[in-house]
C-alpha atoms as a PDB file:
ATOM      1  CA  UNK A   1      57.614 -16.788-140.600  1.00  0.00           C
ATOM      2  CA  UNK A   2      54.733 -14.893-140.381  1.00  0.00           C
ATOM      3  CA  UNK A   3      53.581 -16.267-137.071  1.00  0.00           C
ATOM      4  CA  UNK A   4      56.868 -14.940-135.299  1.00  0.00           C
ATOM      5  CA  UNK A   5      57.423 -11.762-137.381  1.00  0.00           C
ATOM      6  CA  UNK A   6      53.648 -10.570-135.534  1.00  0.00           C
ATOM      7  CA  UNK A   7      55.177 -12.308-131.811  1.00  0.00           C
ATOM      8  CA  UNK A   8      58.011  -9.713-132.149  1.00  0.00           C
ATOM      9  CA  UNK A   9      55.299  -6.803-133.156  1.00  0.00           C
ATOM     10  CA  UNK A  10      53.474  -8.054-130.230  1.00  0.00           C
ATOM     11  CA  UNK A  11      56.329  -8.170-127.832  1.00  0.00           C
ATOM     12  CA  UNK A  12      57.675  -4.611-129.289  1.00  0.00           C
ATOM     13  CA  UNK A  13      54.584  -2.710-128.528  1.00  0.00           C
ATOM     14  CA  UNK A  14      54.227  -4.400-124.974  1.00  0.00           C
ATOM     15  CA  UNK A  15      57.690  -2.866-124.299  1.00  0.00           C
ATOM     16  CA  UNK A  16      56.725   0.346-125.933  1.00  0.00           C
ATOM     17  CA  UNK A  17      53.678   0.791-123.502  1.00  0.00           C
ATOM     18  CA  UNK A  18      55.595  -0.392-120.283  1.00  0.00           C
ATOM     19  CA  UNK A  19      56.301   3.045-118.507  1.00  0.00           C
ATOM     20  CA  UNK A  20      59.696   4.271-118.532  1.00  0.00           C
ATOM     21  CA  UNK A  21      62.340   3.821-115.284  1.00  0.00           C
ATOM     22  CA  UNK A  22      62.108   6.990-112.913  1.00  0.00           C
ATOM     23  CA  UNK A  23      64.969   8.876-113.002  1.00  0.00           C
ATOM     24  CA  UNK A  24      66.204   9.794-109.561  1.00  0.00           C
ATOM     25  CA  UNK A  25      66.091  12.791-108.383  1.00  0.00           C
ATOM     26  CA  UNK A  26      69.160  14.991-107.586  1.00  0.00           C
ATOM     27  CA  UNK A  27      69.041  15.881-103.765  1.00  0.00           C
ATOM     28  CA  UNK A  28      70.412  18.564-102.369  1.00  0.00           C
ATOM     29  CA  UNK A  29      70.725  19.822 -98.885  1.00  0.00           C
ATOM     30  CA  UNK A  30      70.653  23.361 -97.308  1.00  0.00           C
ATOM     31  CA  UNK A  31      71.259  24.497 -93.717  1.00  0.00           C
ATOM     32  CA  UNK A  32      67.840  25.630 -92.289  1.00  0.00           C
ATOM     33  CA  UNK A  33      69.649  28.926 -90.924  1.00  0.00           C
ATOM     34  CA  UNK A  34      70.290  30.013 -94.441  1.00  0.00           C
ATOM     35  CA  UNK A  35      68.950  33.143 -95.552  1.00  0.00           C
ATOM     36  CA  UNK A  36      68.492  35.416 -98.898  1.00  0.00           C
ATOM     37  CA  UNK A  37      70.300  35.469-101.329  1.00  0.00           C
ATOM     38  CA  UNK A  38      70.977  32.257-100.238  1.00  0.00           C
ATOM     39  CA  UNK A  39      68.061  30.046 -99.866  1.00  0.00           C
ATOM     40  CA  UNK A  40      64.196  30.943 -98.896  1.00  0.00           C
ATOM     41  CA  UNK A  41      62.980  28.591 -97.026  1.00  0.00           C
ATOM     42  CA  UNK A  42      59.074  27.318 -96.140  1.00  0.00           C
ATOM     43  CA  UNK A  43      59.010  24.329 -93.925  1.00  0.00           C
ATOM     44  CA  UNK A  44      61.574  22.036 -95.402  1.00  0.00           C
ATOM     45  CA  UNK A  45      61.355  23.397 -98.956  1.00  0.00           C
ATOM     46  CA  UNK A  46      64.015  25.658-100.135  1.00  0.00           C
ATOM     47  CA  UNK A  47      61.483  27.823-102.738  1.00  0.00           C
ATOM     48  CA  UNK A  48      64.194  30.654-104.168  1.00  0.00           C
ATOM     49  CA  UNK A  49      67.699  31.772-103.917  1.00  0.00           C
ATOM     50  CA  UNK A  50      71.060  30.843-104.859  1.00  0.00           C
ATOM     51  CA  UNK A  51      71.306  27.212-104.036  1.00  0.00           C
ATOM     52  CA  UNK A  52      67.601  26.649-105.829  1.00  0.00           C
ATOM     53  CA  UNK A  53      69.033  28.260-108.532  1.00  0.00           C
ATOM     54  CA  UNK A  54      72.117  26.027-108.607  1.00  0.00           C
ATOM     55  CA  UNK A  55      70.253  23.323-107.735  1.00  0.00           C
ATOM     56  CA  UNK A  56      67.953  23.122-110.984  1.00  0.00           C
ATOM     57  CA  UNK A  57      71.183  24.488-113.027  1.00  0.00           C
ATOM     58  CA  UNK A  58      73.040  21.564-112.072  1.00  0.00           C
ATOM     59  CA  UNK A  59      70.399  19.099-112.270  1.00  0.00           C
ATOM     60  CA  UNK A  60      69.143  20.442-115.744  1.00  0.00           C
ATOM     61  CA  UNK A  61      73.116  19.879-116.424  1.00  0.00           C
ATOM     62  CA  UNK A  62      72.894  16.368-115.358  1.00  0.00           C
ATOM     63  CA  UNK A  63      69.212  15.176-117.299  1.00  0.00           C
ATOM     64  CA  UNK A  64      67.548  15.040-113.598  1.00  0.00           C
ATOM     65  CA  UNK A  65      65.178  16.738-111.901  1.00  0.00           C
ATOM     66  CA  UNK A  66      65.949  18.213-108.294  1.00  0.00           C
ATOM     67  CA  UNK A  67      64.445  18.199-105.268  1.00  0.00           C
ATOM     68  CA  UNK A  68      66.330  20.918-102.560  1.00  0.00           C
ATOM     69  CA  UNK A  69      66.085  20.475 -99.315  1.00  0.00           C
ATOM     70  CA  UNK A  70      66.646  22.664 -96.312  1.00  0.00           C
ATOM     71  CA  UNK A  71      68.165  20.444 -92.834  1.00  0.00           C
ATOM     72  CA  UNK A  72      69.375  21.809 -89.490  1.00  0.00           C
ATOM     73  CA  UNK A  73      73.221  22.430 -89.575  1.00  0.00           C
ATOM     74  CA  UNK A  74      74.207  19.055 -87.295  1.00  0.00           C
ATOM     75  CA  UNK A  75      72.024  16.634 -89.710  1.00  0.00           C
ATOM     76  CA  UNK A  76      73.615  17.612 -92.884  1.00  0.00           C
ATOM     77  CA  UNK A  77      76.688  15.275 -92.609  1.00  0.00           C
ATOM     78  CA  UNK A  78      74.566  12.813 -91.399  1.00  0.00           C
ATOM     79  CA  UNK A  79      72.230  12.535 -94.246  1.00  0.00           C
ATOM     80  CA  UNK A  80      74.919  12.822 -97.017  1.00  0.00           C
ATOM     81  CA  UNK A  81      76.892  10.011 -95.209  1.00  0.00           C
ATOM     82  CA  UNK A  82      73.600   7.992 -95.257  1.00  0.00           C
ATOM     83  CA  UNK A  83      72.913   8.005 -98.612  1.00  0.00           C
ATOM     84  CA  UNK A  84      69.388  10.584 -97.716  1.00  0.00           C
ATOM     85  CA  UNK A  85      70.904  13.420 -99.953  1.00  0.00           C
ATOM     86  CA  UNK A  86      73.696  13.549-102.984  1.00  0.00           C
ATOM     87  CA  UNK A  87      75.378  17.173-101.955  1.00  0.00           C
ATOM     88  CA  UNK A  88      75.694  20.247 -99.982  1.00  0.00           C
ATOM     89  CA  UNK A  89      77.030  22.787-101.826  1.00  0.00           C
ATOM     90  CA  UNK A  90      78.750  26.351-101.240  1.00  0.00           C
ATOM     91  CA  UNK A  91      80.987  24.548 -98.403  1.00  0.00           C
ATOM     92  CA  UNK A  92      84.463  23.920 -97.282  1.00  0.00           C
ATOM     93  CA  UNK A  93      85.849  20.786 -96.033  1.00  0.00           C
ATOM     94  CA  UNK A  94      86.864  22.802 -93.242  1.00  0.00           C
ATOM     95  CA  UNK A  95      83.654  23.064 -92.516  1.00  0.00           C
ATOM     96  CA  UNK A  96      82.272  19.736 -93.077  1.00  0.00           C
ATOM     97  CA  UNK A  97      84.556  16.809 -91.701  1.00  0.00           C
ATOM     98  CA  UNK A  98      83.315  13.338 -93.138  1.00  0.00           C
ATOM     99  CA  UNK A  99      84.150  10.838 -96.419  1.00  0.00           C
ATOM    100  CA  UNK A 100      82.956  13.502 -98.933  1.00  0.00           C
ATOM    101  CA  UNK A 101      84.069  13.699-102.346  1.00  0.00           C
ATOM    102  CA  UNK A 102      84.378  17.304-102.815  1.00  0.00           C
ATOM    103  CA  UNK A 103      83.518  19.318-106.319  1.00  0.00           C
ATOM    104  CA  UNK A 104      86.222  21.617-107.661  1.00  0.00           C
ATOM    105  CA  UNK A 105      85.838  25.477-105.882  1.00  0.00           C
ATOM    106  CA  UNK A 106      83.802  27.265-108.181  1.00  0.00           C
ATOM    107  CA  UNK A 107      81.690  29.712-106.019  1.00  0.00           C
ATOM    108  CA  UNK A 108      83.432  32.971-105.063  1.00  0.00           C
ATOM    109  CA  UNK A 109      82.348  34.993-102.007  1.00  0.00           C
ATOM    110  CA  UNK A 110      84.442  37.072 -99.433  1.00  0.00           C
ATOM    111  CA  UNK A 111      84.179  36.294 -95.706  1.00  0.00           C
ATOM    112  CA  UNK A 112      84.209  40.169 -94.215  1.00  0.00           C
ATOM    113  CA  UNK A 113      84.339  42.148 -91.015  1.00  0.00           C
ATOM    114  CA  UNK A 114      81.488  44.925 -90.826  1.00  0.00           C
ATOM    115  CA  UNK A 115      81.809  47.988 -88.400  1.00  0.00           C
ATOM    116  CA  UNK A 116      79.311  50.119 -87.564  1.00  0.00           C
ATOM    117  CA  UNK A 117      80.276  53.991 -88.214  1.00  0.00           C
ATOM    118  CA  UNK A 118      79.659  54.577 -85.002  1.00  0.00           C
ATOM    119  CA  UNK A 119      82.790  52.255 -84.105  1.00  0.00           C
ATOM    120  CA  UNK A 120      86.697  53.116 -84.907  1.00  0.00           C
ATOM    121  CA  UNK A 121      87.944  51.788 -87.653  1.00  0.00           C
ATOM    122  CA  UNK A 122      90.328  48.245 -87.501  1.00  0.00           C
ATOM    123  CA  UNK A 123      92.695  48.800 -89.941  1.00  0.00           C
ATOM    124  CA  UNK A 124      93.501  44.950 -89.245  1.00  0.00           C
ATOM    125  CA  UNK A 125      92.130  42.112 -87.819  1.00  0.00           C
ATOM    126  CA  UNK A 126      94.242  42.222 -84.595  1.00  0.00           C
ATOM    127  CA  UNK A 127      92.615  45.350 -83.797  1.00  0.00           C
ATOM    128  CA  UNK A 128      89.310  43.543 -83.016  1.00  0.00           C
ATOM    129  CA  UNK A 129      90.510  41.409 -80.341  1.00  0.00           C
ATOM    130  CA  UNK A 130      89.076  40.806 -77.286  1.00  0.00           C
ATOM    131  CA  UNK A 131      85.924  43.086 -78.769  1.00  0.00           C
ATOM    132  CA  UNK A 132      83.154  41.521 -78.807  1.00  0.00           C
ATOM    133  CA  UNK A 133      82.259  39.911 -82.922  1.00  0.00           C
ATOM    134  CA  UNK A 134      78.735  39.193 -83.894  1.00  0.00           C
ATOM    135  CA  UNK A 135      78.600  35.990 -85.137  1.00  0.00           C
ATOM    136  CA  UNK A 136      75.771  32.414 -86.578  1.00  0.00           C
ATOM    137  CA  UNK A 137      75.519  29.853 -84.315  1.00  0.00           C
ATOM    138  CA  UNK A 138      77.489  26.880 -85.592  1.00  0.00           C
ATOM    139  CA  UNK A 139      79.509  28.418 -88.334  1.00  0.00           C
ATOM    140  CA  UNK A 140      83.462  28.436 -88.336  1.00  0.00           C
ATOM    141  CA  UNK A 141      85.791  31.285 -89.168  1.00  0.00           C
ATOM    142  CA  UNK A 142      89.257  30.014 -89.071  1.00  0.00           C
ATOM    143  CA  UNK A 143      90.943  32.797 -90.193  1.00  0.00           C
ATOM    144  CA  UNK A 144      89.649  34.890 -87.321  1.00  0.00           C
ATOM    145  CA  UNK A 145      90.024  31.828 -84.670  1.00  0.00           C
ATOM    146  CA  UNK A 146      93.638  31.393 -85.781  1.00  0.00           C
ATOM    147  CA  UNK A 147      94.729  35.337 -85.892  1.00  0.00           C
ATOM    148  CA  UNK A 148      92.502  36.185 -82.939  1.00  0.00           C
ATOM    149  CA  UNK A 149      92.568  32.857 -80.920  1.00  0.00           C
ATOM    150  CA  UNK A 150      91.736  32.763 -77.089  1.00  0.00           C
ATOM    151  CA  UNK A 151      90.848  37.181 -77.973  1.00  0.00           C
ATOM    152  CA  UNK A 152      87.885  35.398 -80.548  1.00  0.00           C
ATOM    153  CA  UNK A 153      85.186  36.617 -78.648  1.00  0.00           C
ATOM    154  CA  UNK A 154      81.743  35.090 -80.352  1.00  0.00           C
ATOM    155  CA  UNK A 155      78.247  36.524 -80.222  1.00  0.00           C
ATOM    156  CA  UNK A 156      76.678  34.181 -81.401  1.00  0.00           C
ATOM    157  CA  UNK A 157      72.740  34.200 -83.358  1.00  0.00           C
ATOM    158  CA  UNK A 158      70.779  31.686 -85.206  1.00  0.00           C
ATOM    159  CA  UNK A 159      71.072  33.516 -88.391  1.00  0.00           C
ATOM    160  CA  UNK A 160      72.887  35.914 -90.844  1.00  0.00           C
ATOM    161  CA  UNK A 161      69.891  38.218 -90.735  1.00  0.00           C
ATOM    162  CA  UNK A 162      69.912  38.392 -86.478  1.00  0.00           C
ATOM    163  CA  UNK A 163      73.548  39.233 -87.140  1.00  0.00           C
ATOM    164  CA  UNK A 164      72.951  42.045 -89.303  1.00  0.00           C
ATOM    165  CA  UNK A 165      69.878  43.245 -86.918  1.00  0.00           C
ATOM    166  CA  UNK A 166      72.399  42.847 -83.542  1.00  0.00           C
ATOM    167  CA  UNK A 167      74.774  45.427 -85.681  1.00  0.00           C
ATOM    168  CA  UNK A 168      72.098  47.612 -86.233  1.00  0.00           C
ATOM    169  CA  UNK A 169      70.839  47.571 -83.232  1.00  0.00           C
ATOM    170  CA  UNK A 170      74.108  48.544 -81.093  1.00  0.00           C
ATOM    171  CA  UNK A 171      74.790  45.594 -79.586  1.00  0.00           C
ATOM    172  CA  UNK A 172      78.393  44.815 -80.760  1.00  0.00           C
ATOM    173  CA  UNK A 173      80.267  46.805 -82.571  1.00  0.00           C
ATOM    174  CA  UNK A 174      81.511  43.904 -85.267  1.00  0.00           C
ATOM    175  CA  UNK A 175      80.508  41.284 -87.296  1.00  0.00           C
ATOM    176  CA  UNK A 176      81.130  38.666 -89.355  1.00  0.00           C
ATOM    177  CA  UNK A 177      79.389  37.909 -92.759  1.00  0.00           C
ATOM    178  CA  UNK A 178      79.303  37.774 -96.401  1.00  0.00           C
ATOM    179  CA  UNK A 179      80.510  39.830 -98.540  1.00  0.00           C
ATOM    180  CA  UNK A 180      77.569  38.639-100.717  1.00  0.00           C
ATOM    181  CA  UNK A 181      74.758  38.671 -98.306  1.00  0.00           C
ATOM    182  CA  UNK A 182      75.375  42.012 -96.896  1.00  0.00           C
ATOM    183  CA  UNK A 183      75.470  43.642-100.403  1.00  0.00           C
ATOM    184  CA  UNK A 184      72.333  41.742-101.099  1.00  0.00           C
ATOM    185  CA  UNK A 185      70.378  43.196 -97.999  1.00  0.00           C
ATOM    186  CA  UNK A 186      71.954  46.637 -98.532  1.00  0.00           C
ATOM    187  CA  UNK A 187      70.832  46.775-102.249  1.00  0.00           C
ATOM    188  CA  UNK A 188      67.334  45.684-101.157  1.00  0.00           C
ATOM    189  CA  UNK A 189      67.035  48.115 -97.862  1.00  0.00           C
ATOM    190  CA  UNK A 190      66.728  45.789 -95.525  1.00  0.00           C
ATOM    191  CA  UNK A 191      69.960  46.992 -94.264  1.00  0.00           C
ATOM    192  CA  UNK A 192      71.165  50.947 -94.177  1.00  0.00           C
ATOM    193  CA  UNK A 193      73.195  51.403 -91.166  1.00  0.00           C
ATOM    194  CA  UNK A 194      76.121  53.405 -92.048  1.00  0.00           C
ATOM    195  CA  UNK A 195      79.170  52.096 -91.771  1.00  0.00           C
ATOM    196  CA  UNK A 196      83.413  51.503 -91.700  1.00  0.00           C
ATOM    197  CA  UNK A 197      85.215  50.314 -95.285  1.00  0.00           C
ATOM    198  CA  UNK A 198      84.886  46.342 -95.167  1.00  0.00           C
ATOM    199  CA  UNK A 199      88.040  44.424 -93.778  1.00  0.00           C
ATOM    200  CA  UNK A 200      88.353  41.287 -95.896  1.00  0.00           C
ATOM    201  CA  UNK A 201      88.940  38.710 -93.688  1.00  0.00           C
ATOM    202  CA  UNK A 202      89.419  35.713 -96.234  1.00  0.00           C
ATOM    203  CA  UNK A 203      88.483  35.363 -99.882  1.00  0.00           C
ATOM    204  CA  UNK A 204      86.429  32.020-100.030  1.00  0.00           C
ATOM    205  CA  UNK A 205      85.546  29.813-103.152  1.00  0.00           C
ATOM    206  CA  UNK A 206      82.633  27.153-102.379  1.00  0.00           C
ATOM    207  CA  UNK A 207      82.744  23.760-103.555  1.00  0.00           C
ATOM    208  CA  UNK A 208      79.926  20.978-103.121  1.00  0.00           C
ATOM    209  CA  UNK A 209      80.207  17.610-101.362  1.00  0.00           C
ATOM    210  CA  UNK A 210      79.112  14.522-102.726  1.00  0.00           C
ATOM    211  CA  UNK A 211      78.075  11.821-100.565  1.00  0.00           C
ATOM    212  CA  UNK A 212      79.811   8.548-101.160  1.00  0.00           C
ATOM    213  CA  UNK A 213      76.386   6.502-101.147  1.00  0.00           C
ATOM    214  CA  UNK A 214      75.407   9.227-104.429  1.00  0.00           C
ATOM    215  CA  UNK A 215      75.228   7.271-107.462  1.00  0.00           C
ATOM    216  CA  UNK A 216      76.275  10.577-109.009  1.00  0.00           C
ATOM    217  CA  UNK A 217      80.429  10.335-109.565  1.00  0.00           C
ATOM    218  CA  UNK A 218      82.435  12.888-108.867  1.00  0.00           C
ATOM    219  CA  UNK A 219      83.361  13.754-112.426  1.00  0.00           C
ATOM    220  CA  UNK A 220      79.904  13.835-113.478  1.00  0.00           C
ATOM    221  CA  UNK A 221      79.403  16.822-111.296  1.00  0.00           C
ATOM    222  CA  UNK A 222      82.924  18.266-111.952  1.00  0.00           C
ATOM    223  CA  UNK A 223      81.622  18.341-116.061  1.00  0.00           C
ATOM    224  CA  UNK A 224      77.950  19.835-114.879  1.00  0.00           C
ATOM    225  CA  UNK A 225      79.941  22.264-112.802  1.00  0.00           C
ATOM    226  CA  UNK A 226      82.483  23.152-115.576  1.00  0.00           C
ATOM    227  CA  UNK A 227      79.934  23.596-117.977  1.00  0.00           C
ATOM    228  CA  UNK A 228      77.795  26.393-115.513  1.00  0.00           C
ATOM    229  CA  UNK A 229      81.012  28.620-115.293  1.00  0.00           C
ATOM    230  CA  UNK A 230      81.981  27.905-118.983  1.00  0.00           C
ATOM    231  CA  UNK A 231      78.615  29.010-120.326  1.00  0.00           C
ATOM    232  CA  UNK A 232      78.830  32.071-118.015  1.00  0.00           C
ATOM    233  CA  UNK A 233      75.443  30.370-116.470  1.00  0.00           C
ATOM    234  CA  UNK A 234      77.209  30.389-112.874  1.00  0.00           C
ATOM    235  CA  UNK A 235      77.962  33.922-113.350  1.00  0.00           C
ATOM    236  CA  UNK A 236      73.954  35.187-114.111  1.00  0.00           C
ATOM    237  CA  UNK A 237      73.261  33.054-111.609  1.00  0.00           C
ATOM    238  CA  UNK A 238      75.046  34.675-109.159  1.00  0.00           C
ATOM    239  CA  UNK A 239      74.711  38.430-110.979  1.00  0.00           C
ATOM    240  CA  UNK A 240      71.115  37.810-109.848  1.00  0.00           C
ATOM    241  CA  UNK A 241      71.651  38.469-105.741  1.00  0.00           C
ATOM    242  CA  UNK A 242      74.187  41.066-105.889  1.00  0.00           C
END
């Protein structure tokens, strides 16, 4: 009895010392164009904003550490569809065509059209058409493409920021942005140019998609997410780049 009462001791402490499993990390992606409040990027490390913020709340949320990730535009679906990230988040499916699984919408932001003072104000969106609307490369807008249609005249730059700078700067008279982003650079003084009311152009709630080679379920990141907006986490979050 003795004799297999110290095997087990033996064969509980050999467990004991082997090291425990590695728990994956949580992956997310984020377009290298993306800006503050956004996302700061170095290289391919997203180092502050809103989506590193999300990132670690939802991870924390989820018992796994993150790793954020910034990739050009065109790879993103690619890599979630291969299994090389778990989510994108503060999308659309209209943006993002592929076998996602898509998070509830949780993250509110307004899709506006800026005019410089200098410029007459639209008092709607037909006004605007066949002027010419700064825009970022490779984003949609498809409430202004369906009001506007073949009178959608794009301007197009690589980022938010050159967007804001092109308005600045004279070169159209309108752009496109977010509501959130342009009250972030305003509120810092990175951008003071006088200008027209805001027209909203569409109210927008992001949601996160999930690649279907994640071995994080949907509903697992449904709960993490429910639990960030009903801690009011989501909202001090986001209280931080306004």
């Amino acid at each position: 009895m003795w004799r297999w009462r110290g095997l087990w001791t033996l064969l509980g402490a050999a467990c004991l010392a082997l090291p425990a499993a590695a728990v994956t990390p949580l992956i997310m992606v984020v377009d290298t164009s993306a800006v503050m409040p956004e996302a700061r990027i170095t290289g391919s490390r997203v180092i502050e904003g809103l989506h590193a913020d999300l990132g670690a709340a939802l991870a924390s949320r989820l018992g796994r550490p993150v790793d954020v990730r910034a990739l050009p535009r065109k790879r993103i679906a690619q890599a979630l569809q291969a299994g090389e990230a778990d989510l994108v988040c503060d999308y659309q499916r209209a943006w993002l065509p592929g076998p996602f699984g898509w998070s509830r919408a949780f993250i509110p932001d307004q899709t506006v059209l800026v005019t410089a003072a200098s410029t007459p104000a639209p008092e709607r969106l037909a006004a605007v058409a066949g002027q010419t609307i700064g825009t970022v490369l490779g984003y949609a807008y498809p409430e202004v493409a369906q009001a506007l249609r073949e009178d959608f005249v794009r301007d197009d730059t690589p980022d938010a920021v050159a967007n804001l700078r092109k308005l600045e700067l004279g070169r159209v008279p309108h752009i496109l942005t977010g509501r959130r982003l342009l009250e972030y650079h305003q509120r810092t003084g990175d951008f003071r140019l006088a200008l027209r009311p805001l027209l909203v152009v569409a109210e927008v709630l992001g949601q996160c998609a999930l690649s279907p080679r994640s071995d994080l379920s949907l509903a697992a990141l449904n709960t993490a997410i429910n639990g960030l907006v009903a801690s009011g986490e989501l909202t001090r979050i986001l209280g931080k780049y306004r």
